[in-house]
N, C-alpha and C. Protein backbone atom coordinates (compact mmCIF):
# COMPACT_ATOMS: atom_id res chain seq x y z
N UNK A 1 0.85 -1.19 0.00
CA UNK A 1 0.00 0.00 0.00
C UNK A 1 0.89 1.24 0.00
N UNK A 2 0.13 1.96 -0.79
CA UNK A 2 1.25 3.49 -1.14
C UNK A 2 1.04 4.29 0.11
N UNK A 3 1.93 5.58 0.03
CA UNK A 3 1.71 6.53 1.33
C UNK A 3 0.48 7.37 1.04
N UNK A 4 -0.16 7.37 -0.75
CA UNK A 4 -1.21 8.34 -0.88
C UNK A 4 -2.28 7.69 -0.93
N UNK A 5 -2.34 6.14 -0.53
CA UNK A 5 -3.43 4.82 -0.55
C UNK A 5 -3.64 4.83 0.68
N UNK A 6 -2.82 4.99 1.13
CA UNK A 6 -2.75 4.69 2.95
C UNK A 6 -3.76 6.45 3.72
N UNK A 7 -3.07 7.67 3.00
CA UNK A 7 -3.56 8.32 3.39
C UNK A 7 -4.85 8.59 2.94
N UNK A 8 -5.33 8.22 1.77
CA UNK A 8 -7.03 8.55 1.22
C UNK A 8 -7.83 7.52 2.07
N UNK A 9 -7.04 6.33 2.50
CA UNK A 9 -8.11 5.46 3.06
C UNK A 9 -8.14 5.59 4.42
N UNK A 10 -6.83 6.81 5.14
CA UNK A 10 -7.46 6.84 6.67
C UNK A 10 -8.09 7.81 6.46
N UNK A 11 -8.35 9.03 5.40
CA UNK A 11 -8.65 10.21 5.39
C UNK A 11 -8.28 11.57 5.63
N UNK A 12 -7.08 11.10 6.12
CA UNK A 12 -6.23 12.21 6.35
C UNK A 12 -4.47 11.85 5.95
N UNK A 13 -3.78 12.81 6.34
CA UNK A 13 -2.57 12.51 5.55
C UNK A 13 -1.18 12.19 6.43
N UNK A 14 -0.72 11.09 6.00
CA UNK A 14 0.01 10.33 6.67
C UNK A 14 1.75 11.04 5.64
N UNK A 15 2.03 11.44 6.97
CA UNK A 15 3.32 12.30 6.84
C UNK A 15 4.73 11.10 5.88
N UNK A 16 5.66 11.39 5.48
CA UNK A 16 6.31 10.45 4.95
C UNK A 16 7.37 9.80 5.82
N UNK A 17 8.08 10.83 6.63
CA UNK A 17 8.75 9.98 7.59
C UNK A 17 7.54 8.86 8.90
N UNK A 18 6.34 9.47 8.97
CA UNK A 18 5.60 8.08 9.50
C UNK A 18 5.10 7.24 9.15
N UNK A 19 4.98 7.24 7.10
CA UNK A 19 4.91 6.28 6.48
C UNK A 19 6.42 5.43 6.39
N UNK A 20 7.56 6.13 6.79
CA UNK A 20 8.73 4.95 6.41
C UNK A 20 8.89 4.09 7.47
N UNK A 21 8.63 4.75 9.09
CA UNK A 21 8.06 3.69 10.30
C UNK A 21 7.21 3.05 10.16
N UNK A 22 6.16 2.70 9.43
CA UNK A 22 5.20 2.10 9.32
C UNK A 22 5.87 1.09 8.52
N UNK A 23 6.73 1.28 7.44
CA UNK A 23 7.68 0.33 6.65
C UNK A 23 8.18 -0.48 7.42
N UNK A 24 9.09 0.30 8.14
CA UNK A 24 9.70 -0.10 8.82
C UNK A 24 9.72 -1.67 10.05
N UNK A 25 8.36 -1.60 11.02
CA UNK A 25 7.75 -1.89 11.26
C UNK A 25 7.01 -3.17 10.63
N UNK A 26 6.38 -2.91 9.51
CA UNK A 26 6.31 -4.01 8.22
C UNK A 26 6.99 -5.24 8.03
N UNK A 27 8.01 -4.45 7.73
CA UNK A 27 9.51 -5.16 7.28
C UNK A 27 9.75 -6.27 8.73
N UNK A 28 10.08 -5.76 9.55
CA UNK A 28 10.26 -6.26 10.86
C UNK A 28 9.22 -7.70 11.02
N UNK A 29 8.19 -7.43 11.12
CA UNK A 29 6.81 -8.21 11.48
C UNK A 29 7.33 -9.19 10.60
N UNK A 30 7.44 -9.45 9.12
CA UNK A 30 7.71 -10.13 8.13
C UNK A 30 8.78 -10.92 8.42
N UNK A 31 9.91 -10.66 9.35
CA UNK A 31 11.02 -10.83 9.35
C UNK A 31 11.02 -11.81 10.79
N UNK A 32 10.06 -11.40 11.17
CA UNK A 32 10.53 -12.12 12.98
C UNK A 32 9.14 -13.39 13.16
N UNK A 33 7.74 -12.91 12.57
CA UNK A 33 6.65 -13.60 12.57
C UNK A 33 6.82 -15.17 12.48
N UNK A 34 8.04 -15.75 11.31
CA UNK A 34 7.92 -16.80 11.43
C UNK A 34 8.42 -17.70 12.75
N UNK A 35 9.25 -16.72 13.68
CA UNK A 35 9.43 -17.06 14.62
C UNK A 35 8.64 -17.47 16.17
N UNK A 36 8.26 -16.54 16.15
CA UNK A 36 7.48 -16.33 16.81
C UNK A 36 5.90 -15.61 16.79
N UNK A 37 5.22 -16.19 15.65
CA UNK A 37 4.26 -15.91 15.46
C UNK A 37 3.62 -14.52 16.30
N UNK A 38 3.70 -13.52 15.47
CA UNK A 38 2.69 -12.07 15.62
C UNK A 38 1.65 -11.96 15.47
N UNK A 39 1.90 -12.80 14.41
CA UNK A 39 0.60 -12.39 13.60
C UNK A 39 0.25 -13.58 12.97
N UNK A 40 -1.35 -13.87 12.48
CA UNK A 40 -1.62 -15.27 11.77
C UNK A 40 -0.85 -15.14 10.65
N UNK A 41 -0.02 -16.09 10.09
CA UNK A 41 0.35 -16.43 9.01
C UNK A 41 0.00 -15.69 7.62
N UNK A 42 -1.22 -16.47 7.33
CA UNK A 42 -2.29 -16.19 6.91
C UNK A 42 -2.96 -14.19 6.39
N UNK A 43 -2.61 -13.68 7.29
CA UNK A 43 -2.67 -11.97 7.37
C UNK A 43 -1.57 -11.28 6.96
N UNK A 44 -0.44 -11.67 6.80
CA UNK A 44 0.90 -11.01 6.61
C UNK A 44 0.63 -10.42 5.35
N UNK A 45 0.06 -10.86 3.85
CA UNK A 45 -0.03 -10.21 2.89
C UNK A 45 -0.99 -8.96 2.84
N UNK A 46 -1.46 -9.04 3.92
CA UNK A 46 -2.78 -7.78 3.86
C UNK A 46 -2.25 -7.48 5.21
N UNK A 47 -0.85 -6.93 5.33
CA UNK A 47 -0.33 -6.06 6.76
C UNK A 47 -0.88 -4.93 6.54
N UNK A 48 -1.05 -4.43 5.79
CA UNK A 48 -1.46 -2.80 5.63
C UNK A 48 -2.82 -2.58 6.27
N UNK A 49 -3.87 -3.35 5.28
CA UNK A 49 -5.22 -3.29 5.69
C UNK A 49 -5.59 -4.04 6.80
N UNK A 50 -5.33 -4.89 7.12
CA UNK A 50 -5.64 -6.26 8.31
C UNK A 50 -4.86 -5.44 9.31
N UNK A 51 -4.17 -4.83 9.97
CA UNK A 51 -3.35 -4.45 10.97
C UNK A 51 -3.01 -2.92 11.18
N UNK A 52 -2.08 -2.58 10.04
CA UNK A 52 -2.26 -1.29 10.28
C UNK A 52 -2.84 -0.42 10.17
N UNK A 53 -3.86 -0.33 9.13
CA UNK A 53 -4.64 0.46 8.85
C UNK A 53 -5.83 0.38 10.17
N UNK A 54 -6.14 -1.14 10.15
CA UNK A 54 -6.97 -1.27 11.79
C UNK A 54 -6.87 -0.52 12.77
N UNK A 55 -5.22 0.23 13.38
CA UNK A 55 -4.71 0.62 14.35
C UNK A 55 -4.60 1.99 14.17
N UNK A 56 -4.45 2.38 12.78
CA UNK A 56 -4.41 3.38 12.55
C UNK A 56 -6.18 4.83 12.85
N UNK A 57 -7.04 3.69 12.87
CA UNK A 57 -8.48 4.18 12.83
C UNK A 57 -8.37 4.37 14.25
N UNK A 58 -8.05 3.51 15.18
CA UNK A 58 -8.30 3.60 16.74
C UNK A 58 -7.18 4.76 16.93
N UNK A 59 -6.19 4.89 16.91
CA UNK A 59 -5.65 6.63 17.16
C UNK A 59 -6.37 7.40 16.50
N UNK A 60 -6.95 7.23 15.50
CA UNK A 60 -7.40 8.87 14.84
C UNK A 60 -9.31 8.99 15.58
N UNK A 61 -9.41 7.50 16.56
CA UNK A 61 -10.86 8.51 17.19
C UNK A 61 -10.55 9.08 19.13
N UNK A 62 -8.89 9.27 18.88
CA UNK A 62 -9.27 10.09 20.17
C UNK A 62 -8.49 11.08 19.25
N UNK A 63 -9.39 12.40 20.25
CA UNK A 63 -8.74 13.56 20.04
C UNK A 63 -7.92 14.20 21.30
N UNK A 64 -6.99 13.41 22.38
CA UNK A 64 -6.44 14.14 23.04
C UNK A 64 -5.11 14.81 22.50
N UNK A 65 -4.33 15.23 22.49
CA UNK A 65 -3.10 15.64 22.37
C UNK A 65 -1.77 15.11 23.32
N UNK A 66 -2.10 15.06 24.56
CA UNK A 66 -1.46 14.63 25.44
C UNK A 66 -2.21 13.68 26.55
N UNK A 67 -1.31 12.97 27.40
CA UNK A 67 -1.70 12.54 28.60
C UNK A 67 -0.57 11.14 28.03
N UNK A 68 -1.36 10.08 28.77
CA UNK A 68 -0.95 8.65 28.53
C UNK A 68 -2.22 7.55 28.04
N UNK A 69 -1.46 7.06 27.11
CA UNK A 69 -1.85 5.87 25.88
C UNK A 69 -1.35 4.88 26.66
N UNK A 70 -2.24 3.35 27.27
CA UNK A 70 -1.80 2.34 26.83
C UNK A 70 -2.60 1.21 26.28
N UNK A 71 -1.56 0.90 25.91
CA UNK A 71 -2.31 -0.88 24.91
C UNK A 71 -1.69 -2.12 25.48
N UNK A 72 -2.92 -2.49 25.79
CA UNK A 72 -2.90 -4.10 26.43
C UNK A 72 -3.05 -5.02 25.39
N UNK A 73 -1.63 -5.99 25.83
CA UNK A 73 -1.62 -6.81 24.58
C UNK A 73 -1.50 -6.55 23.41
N UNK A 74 -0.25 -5.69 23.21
CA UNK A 74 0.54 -5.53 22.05
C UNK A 74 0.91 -6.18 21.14
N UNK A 75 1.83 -7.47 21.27
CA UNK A 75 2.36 -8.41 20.74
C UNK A 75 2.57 -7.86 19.48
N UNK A 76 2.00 -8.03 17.77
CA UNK A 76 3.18 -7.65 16.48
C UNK A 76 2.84 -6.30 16.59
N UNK A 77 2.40 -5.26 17.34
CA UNK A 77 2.52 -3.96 17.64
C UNK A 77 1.41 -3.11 17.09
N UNK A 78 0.24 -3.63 17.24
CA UNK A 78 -1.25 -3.90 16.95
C UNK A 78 -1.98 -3.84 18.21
N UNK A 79 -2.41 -2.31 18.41
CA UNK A 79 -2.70 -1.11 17.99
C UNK A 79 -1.36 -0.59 18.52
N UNK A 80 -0.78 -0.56 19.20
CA UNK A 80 0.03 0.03 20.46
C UNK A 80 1.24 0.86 19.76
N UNK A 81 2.36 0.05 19.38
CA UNK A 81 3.13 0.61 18.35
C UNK A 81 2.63 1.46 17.15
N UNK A 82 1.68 0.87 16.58
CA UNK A 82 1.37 1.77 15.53
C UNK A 82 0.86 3.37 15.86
N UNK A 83 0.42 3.27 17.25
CA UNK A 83 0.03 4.17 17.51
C UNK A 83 1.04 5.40 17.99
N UNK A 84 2.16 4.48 18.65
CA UNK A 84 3.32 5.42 18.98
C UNK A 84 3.82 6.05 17.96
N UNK A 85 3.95 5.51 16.85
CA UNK A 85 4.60 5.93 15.52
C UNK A 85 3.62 6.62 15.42
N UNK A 86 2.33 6.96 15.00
CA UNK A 86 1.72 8.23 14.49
C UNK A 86 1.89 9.05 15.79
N UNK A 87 1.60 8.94 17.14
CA UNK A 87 1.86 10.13 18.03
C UNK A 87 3.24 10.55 17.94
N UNK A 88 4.34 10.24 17.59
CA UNK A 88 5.68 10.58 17.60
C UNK A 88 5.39 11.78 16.47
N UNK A 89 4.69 11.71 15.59
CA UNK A 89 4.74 12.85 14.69
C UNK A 89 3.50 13.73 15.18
N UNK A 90 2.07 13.05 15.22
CA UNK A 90 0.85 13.78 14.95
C UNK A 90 1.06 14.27 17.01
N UNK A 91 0.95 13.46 17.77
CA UNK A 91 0.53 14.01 18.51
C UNK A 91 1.58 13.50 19.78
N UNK A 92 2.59 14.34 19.89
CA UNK A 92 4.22 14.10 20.57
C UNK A 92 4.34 14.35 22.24
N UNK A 93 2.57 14.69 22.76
CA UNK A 93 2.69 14.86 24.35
C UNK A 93 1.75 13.44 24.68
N UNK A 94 1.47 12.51 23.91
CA UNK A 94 1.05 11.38 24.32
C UNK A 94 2.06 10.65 24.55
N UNK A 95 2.42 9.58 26.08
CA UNK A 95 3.08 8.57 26.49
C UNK A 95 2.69 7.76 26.09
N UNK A 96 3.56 7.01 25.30
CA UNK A 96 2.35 5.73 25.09
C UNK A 96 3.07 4.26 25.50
N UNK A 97 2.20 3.46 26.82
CA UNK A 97 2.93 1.90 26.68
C UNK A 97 1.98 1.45 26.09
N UNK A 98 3.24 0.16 25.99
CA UNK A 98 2.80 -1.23 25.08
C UNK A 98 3.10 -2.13 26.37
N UNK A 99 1.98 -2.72 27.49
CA UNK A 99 1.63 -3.64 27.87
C UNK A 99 2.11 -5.70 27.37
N UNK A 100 3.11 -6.18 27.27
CA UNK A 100 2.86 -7.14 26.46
C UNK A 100 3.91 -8.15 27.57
N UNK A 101 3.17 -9.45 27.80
CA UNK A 101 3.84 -10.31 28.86
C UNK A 101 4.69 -11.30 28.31
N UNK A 102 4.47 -11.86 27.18
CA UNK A 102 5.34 -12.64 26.56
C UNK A 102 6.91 -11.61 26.17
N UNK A 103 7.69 -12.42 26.51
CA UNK A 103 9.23 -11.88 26.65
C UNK A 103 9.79 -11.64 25.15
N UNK A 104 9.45 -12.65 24.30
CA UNK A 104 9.73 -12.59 23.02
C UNK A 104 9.34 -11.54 21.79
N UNK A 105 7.76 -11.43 22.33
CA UNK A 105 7.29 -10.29 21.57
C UNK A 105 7.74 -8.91 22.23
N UNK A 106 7.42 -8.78 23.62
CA UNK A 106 8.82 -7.68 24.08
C UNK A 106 9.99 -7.17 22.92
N UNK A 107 10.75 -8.65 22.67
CA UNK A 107 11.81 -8.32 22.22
C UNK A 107 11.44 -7.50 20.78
N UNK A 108 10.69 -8.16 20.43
CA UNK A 108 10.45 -7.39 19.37
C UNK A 108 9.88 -6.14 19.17
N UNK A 109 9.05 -5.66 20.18
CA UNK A 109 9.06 -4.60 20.27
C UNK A 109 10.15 -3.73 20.08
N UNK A 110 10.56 -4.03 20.82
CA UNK A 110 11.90 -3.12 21.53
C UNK A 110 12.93 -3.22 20.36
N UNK A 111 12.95 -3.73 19.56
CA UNK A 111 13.77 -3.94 18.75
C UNK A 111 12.71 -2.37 17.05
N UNK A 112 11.60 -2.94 17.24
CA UNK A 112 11.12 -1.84 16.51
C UNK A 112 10.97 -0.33 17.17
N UNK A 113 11.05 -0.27 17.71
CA UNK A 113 11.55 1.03 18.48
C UNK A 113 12.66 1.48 18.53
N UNK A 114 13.47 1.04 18.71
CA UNK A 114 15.10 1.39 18.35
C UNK A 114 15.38 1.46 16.65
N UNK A 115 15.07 0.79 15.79
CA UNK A 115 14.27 0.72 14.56
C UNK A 115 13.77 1.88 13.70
N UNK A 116 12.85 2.22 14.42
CA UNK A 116 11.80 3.44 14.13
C UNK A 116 12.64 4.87 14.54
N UNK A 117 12.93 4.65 15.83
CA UNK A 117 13.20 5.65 16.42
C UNK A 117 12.48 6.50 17.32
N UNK A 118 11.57 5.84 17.35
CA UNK A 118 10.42 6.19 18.36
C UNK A 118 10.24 5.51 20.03
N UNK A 119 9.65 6.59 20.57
CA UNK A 119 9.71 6.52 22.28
C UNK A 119 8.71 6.10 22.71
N UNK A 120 8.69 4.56 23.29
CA UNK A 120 7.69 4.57 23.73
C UNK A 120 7.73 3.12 25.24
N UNK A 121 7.00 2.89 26.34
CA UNK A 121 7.38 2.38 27.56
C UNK A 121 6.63 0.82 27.18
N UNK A 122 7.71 -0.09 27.69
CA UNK A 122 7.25 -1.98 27.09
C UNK A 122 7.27 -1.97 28.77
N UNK A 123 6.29 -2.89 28.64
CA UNK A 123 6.32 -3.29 30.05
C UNK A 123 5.90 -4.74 30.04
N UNK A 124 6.71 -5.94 30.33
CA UNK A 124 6.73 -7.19 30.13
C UNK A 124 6.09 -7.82 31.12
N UNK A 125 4.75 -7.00 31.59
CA UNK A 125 4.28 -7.87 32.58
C UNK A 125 2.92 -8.27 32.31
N UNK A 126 2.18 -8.77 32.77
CA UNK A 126 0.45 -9.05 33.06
C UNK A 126 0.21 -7.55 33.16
N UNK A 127 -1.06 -7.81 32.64
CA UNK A 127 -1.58 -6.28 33.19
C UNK A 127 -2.28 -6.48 34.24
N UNK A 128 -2.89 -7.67 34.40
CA UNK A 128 -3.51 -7.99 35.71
C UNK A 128 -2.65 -7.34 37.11
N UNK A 129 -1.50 -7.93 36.61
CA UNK A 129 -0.27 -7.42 37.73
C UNK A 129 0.23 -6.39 37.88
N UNK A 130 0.36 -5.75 36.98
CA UNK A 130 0.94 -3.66 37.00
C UNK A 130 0.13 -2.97 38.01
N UNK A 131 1.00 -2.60 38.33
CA UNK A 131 0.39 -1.10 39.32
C UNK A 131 -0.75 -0.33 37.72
N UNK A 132 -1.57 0.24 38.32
CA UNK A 132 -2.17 1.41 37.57
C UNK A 132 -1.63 2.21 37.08
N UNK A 133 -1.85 2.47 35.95
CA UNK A 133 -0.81 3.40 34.50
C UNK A 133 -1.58 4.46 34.63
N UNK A 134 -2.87 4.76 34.94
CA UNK A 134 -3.63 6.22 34.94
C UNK A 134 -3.75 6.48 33.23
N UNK A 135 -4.22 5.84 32.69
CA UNK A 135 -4.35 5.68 31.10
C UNK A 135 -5.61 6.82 30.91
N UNK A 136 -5.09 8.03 30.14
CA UNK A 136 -5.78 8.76 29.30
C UNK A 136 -7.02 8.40 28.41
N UNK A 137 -6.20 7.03 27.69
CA UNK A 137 -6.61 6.49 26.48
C UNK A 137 -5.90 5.00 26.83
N UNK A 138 -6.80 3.97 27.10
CA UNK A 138 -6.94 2.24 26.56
C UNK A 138 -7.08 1.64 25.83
N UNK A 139 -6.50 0.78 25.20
CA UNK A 139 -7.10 -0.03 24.28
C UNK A 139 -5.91 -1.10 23.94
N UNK A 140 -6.88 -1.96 23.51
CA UNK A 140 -6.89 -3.49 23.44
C UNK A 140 -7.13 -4.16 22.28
N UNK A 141 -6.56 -4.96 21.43
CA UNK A 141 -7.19 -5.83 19.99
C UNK A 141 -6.89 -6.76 20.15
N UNK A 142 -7.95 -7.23 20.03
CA UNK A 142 -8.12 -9.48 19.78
C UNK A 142 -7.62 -10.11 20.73
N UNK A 143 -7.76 -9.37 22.34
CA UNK A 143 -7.09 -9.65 23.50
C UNK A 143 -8.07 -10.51 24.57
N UNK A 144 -9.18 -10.04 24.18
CA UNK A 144 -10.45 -10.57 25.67
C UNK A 144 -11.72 -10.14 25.38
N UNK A 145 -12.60 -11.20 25.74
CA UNK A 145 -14.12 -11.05 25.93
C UNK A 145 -14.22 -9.43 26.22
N UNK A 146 -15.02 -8.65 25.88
CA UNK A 146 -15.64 -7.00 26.60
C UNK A 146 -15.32 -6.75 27.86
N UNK A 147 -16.66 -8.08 28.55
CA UNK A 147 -16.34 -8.09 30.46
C UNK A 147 -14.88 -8.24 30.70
N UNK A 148 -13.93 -9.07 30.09
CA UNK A 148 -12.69 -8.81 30.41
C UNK A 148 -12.48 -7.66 30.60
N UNK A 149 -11.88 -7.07 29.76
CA UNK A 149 -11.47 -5.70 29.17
C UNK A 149 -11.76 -5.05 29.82
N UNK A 150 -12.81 -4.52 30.38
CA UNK A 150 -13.11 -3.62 31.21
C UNK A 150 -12.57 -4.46 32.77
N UNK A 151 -12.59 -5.23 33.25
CA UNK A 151 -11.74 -5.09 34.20
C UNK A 151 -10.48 -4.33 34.18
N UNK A 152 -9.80 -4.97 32.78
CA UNK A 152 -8.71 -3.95 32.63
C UNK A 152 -8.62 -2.81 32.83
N UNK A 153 -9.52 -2.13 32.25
CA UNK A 153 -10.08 -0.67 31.95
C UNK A 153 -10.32 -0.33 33.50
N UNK A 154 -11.19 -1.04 34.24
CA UNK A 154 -11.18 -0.48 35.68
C UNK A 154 -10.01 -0.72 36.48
N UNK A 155 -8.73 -0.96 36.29
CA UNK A 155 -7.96 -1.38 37.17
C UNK A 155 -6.77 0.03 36.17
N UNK A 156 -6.84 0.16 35.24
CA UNK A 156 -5.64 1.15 34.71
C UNK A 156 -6.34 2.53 33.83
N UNK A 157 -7.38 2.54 33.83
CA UNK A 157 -8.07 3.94 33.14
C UNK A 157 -7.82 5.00 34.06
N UNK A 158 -7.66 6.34 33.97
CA UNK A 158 -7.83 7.59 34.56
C UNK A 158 -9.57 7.76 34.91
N UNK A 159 -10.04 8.26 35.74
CA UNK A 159 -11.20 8.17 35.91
C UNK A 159 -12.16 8.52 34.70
N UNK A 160 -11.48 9.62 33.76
CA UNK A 160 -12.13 10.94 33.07
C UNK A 160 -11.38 9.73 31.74
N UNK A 161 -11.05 8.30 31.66
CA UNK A 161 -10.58 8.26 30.72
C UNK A 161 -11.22 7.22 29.34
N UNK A 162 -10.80 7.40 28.15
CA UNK A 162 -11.60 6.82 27.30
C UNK A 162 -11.05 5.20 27.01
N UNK A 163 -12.04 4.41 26.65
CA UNK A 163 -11.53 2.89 26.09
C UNK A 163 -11.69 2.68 25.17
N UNK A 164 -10.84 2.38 24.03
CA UNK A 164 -11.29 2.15 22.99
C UNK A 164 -10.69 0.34 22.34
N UNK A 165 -11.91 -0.34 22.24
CA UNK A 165 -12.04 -2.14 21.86
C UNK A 165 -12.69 -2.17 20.51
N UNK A 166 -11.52 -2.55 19.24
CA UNK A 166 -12.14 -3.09 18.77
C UNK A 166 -12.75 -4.53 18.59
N UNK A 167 -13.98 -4.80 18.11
CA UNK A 167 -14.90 -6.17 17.98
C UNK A 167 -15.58 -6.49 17.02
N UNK A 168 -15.22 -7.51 16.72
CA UNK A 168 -16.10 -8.24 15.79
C UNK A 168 -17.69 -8.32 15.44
N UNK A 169 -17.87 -9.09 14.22
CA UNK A 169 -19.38 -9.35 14.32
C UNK A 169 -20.24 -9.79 15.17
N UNK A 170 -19.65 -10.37 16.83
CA UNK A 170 -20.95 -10.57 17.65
C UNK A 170 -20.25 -9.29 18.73
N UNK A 171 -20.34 -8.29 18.31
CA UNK A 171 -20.01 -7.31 19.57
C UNK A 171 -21.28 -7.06 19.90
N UNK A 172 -22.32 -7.30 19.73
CA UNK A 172 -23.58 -6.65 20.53
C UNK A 172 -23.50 -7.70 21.27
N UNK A 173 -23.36 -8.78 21.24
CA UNK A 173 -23.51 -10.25 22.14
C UNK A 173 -22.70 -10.17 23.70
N UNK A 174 -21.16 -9.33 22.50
CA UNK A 174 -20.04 -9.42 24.35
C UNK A 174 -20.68 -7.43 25.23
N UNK A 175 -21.53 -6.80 24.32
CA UNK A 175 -22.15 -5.73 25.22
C UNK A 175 -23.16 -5.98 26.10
N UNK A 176 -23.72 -7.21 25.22
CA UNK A 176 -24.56 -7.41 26.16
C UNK A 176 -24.54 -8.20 27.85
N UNK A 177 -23.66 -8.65 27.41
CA UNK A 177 -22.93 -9.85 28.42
C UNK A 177 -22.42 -9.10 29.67
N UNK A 178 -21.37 -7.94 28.72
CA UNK A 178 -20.64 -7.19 30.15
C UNK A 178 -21.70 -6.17 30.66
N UNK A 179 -22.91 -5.48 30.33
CA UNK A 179 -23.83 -4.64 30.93
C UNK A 179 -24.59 -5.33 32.14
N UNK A 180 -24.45 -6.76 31.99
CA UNK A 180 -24.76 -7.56 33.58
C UNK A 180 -24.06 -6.90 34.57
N UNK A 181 -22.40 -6.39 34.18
CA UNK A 181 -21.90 -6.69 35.25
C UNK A 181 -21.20 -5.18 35.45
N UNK A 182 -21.12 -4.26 34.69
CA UNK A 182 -20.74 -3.04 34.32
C UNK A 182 -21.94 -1.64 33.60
N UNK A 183 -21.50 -0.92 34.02
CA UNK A 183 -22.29 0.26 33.46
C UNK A 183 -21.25 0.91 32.53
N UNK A 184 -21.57 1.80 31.61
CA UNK A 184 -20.68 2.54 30.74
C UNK A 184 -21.22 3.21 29.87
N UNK A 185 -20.91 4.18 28.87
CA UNK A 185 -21.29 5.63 28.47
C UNK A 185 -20.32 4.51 27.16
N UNK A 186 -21.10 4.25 25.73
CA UNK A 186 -20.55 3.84 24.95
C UNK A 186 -21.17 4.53 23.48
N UNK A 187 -20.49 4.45 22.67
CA UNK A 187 -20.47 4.75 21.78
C UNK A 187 -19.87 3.90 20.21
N UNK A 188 -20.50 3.38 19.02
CA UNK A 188 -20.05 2.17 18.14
C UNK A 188 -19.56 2.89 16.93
N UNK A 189 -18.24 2.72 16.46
CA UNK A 189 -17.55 3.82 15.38
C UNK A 189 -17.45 2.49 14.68
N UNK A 190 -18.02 2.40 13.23
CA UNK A 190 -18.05 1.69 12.28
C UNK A 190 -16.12 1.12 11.72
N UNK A 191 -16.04 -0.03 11.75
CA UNK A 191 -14.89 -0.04 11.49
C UNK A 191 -14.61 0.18 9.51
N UNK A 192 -13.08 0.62 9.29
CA UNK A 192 -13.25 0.89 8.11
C UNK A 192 -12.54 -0.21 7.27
N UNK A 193 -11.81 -1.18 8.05
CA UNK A 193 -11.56 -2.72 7.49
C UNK A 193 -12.11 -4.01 7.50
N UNK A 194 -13.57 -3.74 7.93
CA UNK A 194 -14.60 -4.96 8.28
C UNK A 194 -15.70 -4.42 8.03
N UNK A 195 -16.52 -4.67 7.33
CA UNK A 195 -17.84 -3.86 7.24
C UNK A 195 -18.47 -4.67 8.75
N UNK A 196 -18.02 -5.62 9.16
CA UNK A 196 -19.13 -6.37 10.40
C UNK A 196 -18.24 -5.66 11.60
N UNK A 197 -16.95 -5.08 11.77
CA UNK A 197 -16.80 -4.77 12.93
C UNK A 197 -16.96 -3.21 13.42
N UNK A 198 -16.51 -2.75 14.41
CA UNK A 198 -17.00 -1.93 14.85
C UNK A 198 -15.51 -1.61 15.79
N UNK A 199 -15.73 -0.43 16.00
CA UNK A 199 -14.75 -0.06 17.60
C UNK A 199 -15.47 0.60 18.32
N UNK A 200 -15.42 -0.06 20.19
CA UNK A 200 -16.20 0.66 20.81
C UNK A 200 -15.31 1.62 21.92
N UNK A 201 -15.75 2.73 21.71
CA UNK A 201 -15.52 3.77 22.67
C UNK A 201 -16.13 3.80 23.87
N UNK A 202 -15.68 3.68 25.01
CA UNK A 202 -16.20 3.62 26.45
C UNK A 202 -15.89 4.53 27.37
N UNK A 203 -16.31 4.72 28.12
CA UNK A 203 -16.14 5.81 29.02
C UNK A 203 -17.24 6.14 30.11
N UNK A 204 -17.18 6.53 31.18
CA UNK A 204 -17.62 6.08 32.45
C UNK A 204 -17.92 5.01 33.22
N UNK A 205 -16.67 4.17 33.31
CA UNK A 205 -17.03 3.15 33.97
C UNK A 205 -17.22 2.79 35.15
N UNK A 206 -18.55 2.25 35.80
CA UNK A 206 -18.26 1.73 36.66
C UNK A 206 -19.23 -0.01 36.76
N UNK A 207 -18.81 -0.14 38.22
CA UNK A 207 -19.80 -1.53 38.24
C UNK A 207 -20.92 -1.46 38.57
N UNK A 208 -21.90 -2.46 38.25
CA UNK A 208 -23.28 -2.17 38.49
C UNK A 208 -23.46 -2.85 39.83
């Protein structure tokens, strides 16, 4: 995918040094995946649309400027990384970790970051287990049931802060499931690489 394919289809315009991290990045995934599986097999030819472009939609629906970003369950750097790489240019007072417990995908992180050239905090643990990050902005892909997630979300969100999950074609099924057990202020942003999925924006959480 070109840098002027990439930018008509997020809608806005993707700078060229954060299209060569995004290469970059690419390249990498391609390079380490057979190792240690990132990513399905299967998806590697559609990295652009299947992954980054995915990750790319979930940064462009917050509008903060600053605070702290994190992503649970990072692993081939889906949403989390991708997201650091566009805040390194678009929006440079966001912190952003990458959450990820497996040691290997760590490495790889960390290896695309030094890579890129971009700043951003790996933290190789459970998130179950971290102290509270005070997260601005959450989010999570292809990591856990909803009701999961929002535990997450209640154990590392800022009070005032947003969640953003994307989900598949039965996401009304896992909303409905976690509203047993949670209350929340949500909102469904059409996804633009699945006509069946969706990303949900959350915010006020608490338990019921």
């Amino acid at each position: 995918m070109t840098r002027d394919e990439l930018s008509e289809l997020r809608g806005r315009d993707v700078s060229r040094e954060t299209y060569a991290r995004l290469e970059t990045h690419a390249a990498l995934l391609a390079k380490w995946n057979p190792k240690i599986n990132l990513v399905s097999p299967s998806t590697l030819a559609e990295v652009w649309s299947r992954h980054i472009l995915d990750s790319i939609q979930i940064f462009d629906l917050n509008d903060r400027l600053e605070g702290v970003w994190v992503d649970i369950g990072t692993g081939g750097g889906f949403p989390g990384l991708v997201i650091a790489i566009l805040a390194a240019a678009e929006a440079p007072g966001i912190a952003v970790h990458l959450v990820e417990s497996d040691l290997r995908k760590s490495a790889f992180l960390a290896t695309c970051l030094r890579e890129t050239g971009v700043t951003a905090k790996i933290h190789s643990e459970r998130a179950e287990s971290l102290p509270s990050l005070n997260a601005d902005v959450l989010s999570a892909r292809a990591l856990a049931s909803l009701t999961a997630l929002l535990g997450l979300a209640e154990r590392h969100l800022a009070p005032e802060g947003l969640a953003l999950f994307p989900k598949g074609a039965n996401h009304q099924a896992e909303i409905d499931e976690a509203l047993a057990t949670w209350r929340f202020r949500l909102q469904k942003h059409p996804s633009k690489t699945d006509p069946l999925a969706v990303i949900l924006a959350i915010e006020g959480l608490s338990r019921v």
